[in-house]
Protein backbone atom coordinates (compact mmCIF):
# COMPACT_ATOMS: atom_id res chain seq x y z
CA UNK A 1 -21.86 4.35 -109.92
CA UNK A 2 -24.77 2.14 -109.59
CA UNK A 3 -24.31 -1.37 -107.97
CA UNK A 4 -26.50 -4.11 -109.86
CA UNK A 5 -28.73 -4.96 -106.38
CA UNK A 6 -29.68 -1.24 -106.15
CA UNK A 7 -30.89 -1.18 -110.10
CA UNK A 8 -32.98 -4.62 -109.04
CA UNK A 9 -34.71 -3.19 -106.49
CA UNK A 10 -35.62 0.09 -108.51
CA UNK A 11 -37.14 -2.58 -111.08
CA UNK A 12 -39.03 -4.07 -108.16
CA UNK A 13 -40.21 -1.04 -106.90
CA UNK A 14 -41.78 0.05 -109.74
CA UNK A 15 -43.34 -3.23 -110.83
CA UNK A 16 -45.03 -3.27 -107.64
CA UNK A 17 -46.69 0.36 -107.97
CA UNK A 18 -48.03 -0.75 -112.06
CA UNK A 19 -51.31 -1.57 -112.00
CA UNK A 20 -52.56 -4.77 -113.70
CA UNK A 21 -54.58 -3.84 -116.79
CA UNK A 22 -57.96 -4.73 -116.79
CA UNK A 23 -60.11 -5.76 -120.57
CA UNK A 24 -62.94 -3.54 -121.03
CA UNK A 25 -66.29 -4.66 -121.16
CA UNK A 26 -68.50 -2.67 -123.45
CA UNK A 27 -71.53 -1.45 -121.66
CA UNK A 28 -74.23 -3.60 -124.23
CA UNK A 29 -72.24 -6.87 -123.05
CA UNK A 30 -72.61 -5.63 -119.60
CA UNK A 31 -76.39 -5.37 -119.80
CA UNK A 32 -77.15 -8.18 -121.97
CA UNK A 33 -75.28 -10.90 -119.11
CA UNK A 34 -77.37 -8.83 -116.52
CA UNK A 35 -81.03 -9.04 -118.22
CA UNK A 36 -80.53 -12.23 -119.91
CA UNK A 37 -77.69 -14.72 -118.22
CA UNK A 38 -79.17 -17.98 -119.76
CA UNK A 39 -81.97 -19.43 -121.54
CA UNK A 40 -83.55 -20.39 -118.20
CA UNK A 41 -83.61 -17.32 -115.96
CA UNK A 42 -86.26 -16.02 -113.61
CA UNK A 43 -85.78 -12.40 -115.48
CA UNK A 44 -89.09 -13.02 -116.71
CA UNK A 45 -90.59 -12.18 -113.76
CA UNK A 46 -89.69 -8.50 -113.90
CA UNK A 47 -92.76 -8.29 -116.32
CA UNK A 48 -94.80 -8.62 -112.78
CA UNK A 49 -93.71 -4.65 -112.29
CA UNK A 50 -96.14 -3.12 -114.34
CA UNK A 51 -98.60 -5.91 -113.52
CA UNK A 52 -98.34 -4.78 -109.84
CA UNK A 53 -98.78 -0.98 -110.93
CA UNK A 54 -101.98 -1.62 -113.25
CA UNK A 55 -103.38 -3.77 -110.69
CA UNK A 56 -102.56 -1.64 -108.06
CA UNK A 57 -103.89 1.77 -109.65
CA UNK A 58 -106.84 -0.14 -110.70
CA UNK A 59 -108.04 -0.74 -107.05
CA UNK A 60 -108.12 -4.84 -107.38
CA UNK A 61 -108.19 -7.08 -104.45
CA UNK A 62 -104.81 -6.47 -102.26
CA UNK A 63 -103.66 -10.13 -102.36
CA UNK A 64 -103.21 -10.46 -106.33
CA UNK A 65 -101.69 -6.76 -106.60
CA UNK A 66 -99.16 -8.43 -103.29
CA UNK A 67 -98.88 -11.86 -105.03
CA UNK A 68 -97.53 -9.75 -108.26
CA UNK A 69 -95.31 -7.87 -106.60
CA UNK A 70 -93.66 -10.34 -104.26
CA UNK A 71 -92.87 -12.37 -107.59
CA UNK A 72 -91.43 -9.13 -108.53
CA UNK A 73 -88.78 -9.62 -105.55
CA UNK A 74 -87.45 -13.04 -106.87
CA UNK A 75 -85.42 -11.17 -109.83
CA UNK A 76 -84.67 -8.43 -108.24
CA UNK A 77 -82.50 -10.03 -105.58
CA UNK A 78 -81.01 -12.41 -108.12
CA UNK A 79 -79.59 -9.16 -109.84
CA UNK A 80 -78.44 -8.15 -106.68
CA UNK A 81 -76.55 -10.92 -105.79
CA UNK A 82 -75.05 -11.20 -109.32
CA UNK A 83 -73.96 -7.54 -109.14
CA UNK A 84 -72.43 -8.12 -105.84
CA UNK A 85 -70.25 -10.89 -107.15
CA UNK A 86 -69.12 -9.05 -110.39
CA UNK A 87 -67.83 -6.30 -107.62
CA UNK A 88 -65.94 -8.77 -105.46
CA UNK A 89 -64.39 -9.68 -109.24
CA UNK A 90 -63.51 -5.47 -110.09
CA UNK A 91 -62.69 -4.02 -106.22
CA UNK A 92 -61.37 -6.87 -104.93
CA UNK A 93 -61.87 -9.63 -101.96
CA UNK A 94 -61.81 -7.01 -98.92
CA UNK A 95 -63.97 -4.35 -100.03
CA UNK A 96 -65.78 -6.72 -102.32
CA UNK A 97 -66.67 -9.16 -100.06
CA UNK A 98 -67.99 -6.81 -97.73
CA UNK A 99 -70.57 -5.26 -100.21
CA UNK A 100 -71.82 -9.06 -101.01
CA UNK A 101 -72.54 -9.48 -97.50
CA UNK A 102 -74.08 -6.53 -97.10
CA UNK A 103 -76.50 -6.88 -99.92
CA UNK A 104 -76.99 -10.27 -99.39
């Protein structure tokens, strides 16, 4: 016969090991926050890439083919941040955290 604090602590026991369930996000919602956040974003600037390439391949001057592609950077680390942060959000804080910082 079972006493009532050992069937509370089977009840406890298993609520801990249940894992919290989690929403979805379809994958088009996913890349549509990631390309375009907000009206005003600096996304734009990933239309430098191909800029750099033609003027690169095209043998211009090296300082508007470096100009182009350091505007290119601006984005790119502003995805990077954001994609650190929505990691910290699914992983959690320890692991998380430390991929922010690292990419950061």
């Amino acid at each position: 016969m079972t006493t009532i604090d050992e069937v509370d602590l089977d009840v406890v026991v298993d609520q801990r090991h249940t894992k919290p369930s989690r929403a979805t996000i379809p994958v088009g919602a996913q890349l549509k926050v990631v390309l375009f956040p907000q009206w005003v974003s600096v996304n734009w600037l990933l239309l430098n890439i191909p800029a750099g390439f033609a003027l690169y391949y095209t043998q211009s001057s090296p300082i508007p083919t470096f100009i182009t592609n350091l505007l290119v950077v601006i984005p790119c680390s502003a995805i990077i941040m954001f994609a650190a942060d929505e990691l910290v959000l699914r992983v959690g804080d320890n692991f998380g955290t430390f991929a922010a910082v690292t990419f950061r």
